[in-house]
Protein backbone atom coordinates (compact mmCIF):
# COMPACT_ATOMS: atom_id res chain seq x y z
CA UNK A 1 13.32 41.82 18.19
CA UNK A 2 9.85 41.97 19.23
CA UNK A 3 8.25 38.69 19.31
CA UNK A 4 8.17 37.56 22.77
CA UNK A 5 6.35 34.50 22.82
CA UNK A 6 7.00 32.14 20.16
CA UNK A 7 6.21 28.59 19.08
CA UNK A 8 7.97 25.62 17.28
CA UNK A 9 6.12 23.10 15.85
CA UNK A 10 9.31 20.42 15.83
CA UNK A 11 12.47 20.69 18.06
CA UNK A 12 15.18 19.33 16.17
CA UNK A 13 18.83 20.54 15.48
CA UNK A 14 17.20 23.62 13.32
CA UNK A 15 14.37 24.43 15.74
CA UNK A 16 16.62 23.58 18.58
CA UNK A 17 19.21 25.87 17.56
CA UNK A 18 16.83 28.84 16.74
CA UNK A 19 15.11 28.74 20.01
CA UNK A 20 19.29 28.58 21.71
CA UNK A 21 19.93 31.09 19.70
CA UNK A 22 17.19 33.17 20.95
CA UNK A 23 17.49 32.49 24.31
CA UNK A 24 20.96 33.63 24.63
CA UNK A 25 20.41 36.65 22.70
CA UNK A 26 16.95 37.39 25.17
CA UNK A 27 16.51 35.51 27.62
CA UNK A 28 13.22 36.88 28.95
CA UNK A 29 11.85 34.76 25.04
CA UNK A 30 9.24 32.67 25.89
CA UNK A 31 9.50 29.34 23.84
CA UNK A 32 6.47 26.79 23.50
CA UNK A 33 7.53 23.80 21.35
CA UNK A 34 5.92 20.55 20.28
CA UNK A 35 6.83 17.52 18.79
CA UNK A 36 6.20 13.95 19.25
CA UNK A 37 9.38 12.99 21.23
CA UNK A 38 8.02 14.42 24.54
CA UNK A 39 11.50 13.08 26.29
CA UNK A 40 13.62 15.72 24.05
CA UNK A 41 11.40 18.55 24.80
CA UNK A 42 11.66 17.65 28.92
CA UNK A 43 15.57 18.09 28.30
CA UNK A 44 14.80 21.39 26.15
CA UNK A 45 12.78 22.35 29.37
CA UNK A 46 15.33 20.88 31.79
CA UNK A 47 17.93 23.57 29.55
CA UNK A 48 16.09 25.98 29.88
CA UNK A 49 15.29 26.32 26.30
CA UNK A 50 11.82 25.69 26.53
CA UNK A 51 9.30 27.18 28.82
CA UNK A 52 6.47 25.48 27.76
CA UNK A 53 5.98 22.36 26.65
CA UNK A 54 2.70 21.58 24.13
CA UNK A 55 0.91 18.38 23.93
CA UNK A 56 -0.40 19.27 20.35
CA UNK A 57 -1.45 22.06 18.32
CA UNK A 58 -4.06 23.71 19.98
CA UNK A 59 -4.92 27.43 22.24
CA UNK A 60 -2.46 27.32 23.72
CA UNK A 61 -0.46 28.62 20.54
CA UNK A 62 -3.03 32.03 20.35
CA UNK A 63 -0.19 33.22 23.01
CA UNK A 64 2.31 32.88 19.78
CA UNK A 65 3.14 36.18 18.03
CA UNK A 66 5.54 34.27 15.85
CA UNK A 67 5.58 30.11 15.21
CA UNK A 68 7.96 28.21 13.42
CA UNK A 69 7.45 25.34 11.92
CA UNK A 70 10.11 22.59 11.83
CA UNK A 71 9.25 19.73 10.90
CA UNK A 72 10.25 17.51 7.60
CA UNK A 73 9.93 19.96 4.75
CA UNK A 74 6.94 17.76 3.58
CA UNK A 75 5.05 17.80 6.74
CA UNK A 76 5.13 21.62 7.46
CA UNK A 77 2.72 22.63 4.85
CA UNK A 78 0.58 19.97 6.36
CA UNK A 79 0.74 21.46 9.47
CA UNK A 80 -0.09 24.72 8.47
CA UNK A 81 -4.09 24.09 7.56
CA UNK A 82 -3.49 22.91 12.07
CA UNK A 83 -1.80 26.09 13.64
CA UNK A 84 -3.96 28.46 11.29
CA UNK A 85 -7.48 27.91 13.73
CA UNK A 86 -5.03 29.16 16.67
CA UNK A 87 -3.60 32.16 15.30
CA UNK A 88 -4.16 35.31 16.89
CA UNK A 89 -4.26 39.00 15.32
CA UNK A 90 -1.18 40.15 13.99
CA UNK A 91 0.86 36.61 14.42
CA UNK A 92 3.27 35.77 11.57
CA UNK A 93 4.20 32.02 10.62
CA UNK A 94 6.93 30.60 9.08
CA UNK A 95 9.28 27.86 8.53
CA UNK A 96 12.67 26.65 8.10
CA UNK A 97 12.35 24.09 5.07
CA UNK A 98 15.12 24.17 2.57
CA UNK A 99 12.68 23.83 -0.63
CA UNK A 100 10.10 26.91 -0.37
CA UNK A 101 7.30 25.91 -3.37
CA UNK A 102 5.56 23.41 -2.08
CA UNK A 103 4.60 25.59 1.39
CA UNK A 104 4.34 28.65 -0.75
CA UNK A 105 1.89 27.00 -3.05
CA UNK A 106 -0.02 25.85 0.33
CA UNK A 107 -0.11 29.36 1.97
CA UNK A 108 -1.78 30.96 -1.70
CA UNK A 109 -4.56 27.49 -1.21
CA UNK A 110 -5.24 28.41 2.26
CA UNK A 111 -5.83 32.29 1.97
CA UNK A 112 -2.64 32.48 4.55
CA UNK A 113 -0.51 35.07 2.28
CA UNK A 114 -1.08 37.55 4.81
CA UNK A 115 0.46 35.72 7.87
CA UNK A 116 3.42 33.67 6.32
CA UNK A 117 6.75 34.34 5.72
CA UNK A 118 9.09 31.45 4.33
CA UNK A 119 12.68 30.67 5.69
CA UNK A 120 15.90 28.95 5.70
CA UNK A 121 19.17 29.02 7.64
CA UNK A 122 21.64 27.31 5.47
CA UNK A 123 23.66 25.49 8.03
CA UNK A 124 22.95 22.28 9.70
CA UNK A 125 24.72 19.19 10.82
CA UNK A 126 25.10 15.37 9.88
CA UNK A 127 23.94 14.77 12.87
CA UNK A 128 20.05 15.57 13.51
CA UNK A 129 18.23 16.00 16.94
CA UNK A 130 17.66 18.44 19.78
CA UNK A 131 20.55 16.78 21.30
CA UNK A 132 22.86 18.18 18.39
CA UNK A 133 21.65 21.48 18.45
CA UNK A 134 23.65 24.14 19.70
CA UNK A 135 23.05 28.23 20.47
CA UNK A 136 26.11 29.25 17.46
CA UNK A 137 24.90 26.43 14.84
CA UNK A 138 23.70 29.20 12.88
CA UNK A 139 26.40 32.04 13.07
CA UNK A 140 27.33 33.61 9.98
CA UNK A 141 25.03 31.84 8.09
CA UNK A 142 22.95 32.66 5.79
CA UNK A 143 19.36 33.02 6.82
CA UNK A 144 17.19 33.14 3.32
CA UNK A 145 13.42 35.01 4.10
CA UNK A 146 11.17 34.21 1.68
CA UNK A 147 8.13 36.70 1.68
CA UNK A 148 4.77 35.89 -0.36
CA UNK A 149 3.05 38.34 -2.34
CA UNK A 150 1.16 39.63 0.34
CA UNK A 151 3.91 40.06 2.89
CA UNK A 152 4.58 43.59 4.33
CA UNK A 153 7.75 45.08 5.11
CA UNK A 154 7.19 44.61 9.10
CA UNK A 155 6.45 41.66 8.72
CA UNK A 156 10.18 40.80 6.97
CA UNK A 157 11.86 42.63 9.19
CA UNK A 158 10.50 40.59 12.03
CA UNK A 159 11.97 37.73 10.55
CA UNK A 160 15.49 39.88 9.52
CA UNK A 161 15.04 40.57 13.22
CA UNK A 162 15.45 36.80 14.12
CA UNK A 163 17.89 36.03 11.85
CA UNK A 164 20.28 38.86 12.95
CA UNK A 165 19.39 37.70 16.55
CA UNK A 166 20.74 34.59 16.32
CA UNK A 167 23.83 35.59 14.95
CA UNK A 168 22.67 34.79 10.78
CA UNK A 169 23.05 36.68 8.12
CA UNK A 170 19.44 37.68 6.44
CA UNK A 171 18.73 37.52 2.82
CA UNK A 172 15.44 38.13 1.42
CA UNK A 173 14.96 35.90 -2.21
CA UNK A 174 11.77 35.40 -4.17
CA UNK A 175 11.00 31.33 -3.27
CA UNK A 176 11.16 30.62 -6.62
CA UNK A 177 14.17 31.98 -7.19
CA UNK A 178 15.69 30.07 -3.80
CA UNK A 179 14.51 26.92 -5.04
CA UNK A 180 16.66 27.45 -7.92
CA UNK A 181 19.54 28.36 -6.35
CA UNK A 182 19.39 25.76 -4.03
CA UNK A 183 19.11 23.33 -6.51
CA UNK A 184 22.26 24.32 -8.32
CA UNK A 185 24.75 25.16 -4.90
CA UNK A 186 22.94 22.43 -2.53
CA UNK A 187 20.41 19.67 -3.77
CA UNK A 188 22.73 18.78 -7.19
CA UNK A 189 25.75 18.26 -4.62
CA UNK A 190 24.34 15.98 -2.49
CA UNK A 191 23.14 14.18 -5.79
CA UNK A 192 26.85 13.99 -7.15
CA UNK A 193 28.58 13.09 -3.79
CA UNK A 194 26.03 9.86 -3.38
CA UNK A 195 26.39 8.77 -7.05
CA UNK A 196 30.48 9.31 -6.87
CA UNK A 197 30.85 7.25 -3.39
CA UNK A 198 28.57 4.39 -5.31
CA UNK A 199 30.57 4.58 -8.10
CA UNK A 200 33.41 4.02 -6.09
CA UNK A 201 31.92 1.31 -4.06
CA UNK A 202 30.42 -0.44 -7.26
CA UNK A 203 34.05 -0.08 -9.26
CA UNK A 204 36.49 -1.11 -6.53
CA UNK A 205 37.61 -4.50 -6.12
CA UNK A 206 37.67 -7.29 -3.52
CA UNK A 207 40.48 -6.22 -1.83
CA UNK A 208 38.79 -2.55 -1.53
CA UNK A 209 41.55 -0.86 -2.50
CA UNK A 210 39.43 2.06 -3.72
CA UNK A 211 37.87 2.69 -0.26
CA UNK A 212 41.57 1.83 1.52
CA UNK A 213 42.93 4.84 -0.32
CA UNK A 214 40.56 6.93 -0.31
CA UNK A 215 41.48 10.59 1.25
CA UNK A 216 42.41 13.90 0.63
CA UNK A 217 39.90 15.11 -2.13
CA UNK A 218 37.23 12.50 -2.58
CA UNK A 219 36.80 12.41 0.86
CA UNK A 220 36.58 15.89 0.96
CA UNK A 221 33.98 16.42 -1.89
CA UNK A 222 31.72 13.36 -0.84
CA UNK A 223 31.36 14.34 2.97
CA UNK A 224 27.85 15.35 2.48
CA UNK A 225 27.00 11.71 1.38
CA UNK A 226 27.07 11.33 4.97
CA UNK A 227 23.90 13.09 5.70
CA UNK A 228 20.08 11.91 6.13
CA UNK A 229 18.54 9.55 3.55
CA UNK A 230 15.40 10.67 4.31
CA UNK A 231 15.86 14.14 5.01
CA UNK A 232 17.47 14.46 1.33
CA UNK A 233 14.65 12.23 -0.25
CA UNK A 234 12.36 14.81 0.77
CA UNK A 235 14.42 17.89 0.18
CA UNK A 236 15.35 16.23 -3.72
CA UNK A 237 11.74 15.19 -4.03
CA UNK A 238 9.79 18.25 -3.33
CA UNK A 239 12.21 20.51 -5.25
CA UNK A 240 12.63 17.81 -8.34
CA UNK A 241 11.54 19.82 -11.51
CA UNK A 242 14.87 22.61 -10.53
CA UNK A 243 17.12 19.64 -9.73
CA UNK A 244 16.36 18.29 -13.04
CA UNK A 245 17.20 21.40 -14.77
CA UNK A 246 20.68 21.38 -13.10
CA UNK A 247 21.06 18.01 -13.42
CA UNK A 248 20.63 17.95 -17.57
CA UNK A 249 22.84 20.64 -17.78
CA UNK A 250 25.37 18.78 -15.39
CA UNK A 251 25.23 15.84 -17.67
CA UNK A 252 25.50 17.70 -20.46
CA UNK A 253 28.61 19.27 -19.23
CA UNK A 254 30.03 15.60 -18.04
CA UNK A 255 29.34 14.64 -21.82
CA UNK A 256 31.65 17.66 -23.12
CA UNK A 257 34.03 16.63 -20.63
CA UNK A 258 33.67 12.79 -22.14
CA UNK A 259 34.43 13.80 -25.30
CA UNK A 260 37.54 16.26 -24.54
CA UNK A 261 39.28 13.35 -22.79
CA UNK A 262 38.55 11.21 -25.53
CA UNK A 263 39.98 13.76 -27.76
CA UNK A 264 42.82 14.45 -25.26
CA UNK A 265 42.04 17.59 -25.91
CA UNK A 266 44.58 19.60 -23.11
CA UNK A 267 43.19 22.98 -23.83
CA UNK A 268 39.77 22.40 -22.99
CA UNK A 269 41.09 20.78 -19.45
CA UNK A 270 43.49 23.35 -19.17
CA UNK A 271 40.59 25.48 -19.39
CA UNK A 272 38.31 23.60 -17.09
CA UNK A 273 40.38 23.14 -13.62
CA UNK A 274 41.30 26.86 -14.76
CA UNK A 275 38.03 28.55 -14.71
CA UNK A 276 36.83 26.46 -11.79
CA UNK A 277 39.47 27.43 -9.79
CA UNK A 278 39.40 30.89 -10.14
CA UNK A 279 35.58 30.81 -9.75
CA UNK A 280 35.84 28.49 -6.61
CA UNK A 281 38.56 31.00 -5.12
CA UNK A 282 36.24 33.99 -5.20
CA UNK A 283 33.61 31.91 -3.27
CA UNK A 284 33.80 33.53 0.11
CA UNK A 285 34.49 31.17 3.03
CA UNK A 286 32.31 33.43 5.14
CA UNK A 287 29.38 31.52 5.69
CA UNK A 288 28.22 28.07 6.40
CA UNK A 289 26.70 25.57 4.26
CA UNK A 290 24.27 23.14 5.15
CA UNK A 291 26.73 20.79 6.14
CA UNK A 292 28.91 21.85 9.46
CA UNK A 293 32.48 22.51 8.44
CA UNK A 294 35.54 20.61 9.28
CA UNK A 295 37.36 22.23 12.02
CA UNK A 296 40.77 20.52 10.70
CA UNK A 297 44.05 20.92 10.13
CA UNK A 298 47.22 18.04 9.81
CA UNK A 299 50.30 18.16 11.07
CA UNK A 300 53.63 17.28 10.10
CA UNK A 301 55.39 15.48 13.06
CA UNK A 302 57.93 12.06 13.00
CA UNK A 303 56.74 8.86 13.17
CA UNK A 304 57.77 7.75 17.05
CA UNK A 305 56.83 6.90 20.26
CA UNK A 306 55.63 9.69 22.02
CA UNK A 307 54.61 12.25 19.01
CA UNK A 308 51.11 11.69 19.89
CA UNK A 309 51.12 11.80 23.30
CA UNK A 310 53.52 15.15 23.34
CA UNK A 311 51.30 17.16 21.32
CA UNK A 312 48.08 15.78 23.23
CA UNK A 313 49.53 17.03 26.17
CA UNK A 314 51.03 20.64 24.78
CA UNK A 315 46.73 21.08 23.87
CA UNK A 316 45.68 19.49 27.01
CA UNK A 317 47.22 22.21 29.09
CA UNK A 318 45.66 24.83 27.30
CA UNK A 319 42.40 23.44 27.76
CA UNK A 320 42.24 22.56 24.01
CA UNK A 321 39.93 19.79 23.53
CA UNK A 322 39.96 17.49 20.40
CA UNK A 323 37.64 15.79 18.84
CA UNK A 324 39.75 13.20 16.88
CA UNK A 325 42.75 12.50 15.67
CA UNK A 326 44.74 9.89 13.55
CA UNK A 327 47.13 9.29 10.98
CA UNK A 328 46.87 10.86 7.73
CA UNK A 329 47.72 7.93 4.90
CA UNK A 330 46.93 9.74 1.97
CA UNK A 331 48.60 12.78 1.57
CA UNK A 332 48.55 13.95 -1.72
CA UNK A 333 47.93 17.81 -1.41
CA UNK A 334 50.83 18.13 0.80
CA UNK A 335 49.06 17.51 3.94
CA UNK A 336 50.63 16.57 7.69
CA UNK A 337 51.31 13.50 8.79
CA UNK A 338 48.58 13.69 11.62
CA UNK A 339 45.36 14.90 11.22
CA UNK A 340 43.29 16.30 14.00
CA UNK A 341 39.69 17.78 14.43
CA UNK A 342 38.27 19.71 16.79
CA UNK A 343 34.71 20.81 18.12
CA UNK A 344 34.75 24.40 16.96
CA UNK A 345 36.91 27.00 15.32
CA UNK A 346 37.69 28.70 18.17
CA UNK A 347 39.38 25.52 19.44
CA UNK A 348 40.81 24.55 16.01
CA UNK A 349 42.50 28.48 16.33
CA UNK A 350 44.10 28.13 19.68
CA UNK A 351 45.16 24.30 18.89
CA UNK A 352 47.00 26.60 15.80
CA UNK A 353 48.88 29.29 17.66
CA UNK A 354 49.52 26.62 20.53
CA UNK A 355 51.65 24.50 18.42
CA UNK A 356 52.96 26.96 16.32
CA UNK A 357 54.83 28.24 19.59
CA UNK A 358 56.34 24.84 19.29
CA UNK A 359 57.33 25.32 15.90
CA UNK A 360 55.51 22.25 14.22
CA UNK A 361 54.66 22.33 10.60
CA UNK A 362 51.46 22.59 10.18
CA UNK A 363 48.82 22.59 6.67
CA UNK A 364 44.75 23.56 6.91
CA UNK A 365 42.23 21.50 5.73
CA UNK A 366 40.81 23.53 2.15
């Protein structure tokens, strides 16, 4: 990698993690940040993250050979027309929005074709902030460069340079194209798992009985409801024209769907949960969404005193920490009894061989 001095406009869990990223894999990276929540950046500094802290977009970033901008999708092309004044000879911009249009069309408006180059890790958190970021958030995942006409080759590579840094996986996409894709595997998703956990909360009754039971696969397929409002508003908003697309056709395929049931027409559902799964099983498990995963597994243990407390103690003296755990009450896919979570797969994979020395039963999460 050879940008040595670079800039983030915004220090949240994407920026945050970047700049982690980079400092583990060179720690001689200078890293200049700003963003409005001066206390966050002090930590940053206080880390180690940052070097310098900025009070605002100004000279200061003509020491930037690369600057990132990560901000809300729809404020980084507004902060583009700000850095570009600043920008020295030979600096490259770019940003990590997941929607790419909108900044692409503002690059092509200001005459900034040259010195941009779009981006997005695919991996992220329900839980936003500096304070959630962390230097392995982006691992094997996938880290989509989005070049504009005028991009050269050295230029991408700078950015495949990053991405690699940090651990991602680089994949360079026409924006158009990404937008599109995104809109089908990531924007649409979010849209069904909000609309599902309302229809459940609008269809249950007063005793909740819906919400009391629900597990296993609905809570598994509606997880992402738990994510920003307004960071999906603005994702769904300022990629809206591919969403609809996806989302006609995704009607249009509940409406087939309508009718076959109506029908009871077994084939055609035969056919459905058959195709899907054999499509859904070739899906590698390789890389992260934009959601973190679910370092899980259950466990099948007897329902006494002392289960708990025995197994918390067989981790605890490996050093195993967990993150939660609880009794499973819905166990329809053949789950454990207990059900516990950890902070990272690394911990989730000792927890495993730990307690299968003990012989318990155990069953991952899918």
């Amino acid at each position: 990698m050879t940008d040595s001095t670079i800039g983030f406009i915004g220090f949240g869990l994407i920026g945050g993690s970047i700049a982690r990223g980079l400092k583990r894999a060179y720690p001689d990276t200078r890293i200049m940040a700003y963003m409005r929540t001066r206390s966050k950046l002090e930590q940053a500094k206080a880390d180690g993250v940052v070097d310098v802290i900025l009070d605002g977009i100004g000279e200061e970033l003509r020491e930037c050979s690369l600057i990132f901008l990560c901000t809300p999708v729809e404020y980084n092309a507004q902060y583009l027309s700000a850095v570009r004044p600043f920008l020295k000879p030979g600096a490259l911009v770019t940003d990590v929005g997941s929607t790419k249009t909108d900044i692409h069309e503002q690059v092509v408006r200001l005459g900034m074709e040259d010195c941009f180059v779009g981006g997005h890790p695919m991996a992220g958190s329900e839980k936003t902030g500096y304070e959630n970021s962390t230097d392995h958030l982006l691992e094997n995942a996938y880290y989509i460069i989005t070049p504009t006409a005028a991009s050269t080759d050295s230029q991408v590579e700078r950015l495949v340079a990053v991405a690699k840094a940090i651990g991602s996986i680089p994949m360079v996409l026409d924006y158009k194209e990404h937008d599109f894709i995104t809109a089908a595997v990531s924007h649409l998703p979010h849209v069904i798992a909000s609309s599902l956990v309302n229809l459940v909360k609008d269809s249950d009754n007063e005793e909740e009985m819906m919400k009391r039971l629900a597990a296993g696969g609905f809570k598994d397929i509606t997880r992402i409801a738990s994510s920003s409002p307004e960071m999906w508003e603005q994702i769904c908003m300022t990629n809206r024209e591919n969403l609809a697309v996806i989302l006609e056709r995704y009607i249009a395929s509940l409406n087939q769907i309508l009718g076959e049931v109506k029908g009871g027409d077994k084939t055609a559902f035969h056919e459905l949960f058959e195709t899907s799964r054999d499509y859904r099983n070739s899906i590698s498990e390789r890389a992260k969404g934009s959601v973190s995963p679910d370092y899980f597994f259950t466990v099948d243990v007897v329902d006494e005193p002392g289960s708990i407390s025995t197994l918390s103690v067989i981790l605890a003296s490996k050093g195993i920490s967990i993150k939660n755990i609880g009794i499973n009450h819905n166990r329809e896919h053949g789950e454990g009894v207990l059900g516990i979570s950890f902070y990272d797969e690394e911990s989730m994979n000792r927890a495993w061989e730990q307690l299968e020395k003990y012989h318990y039963d155990m069953v991952r999460s899918s």
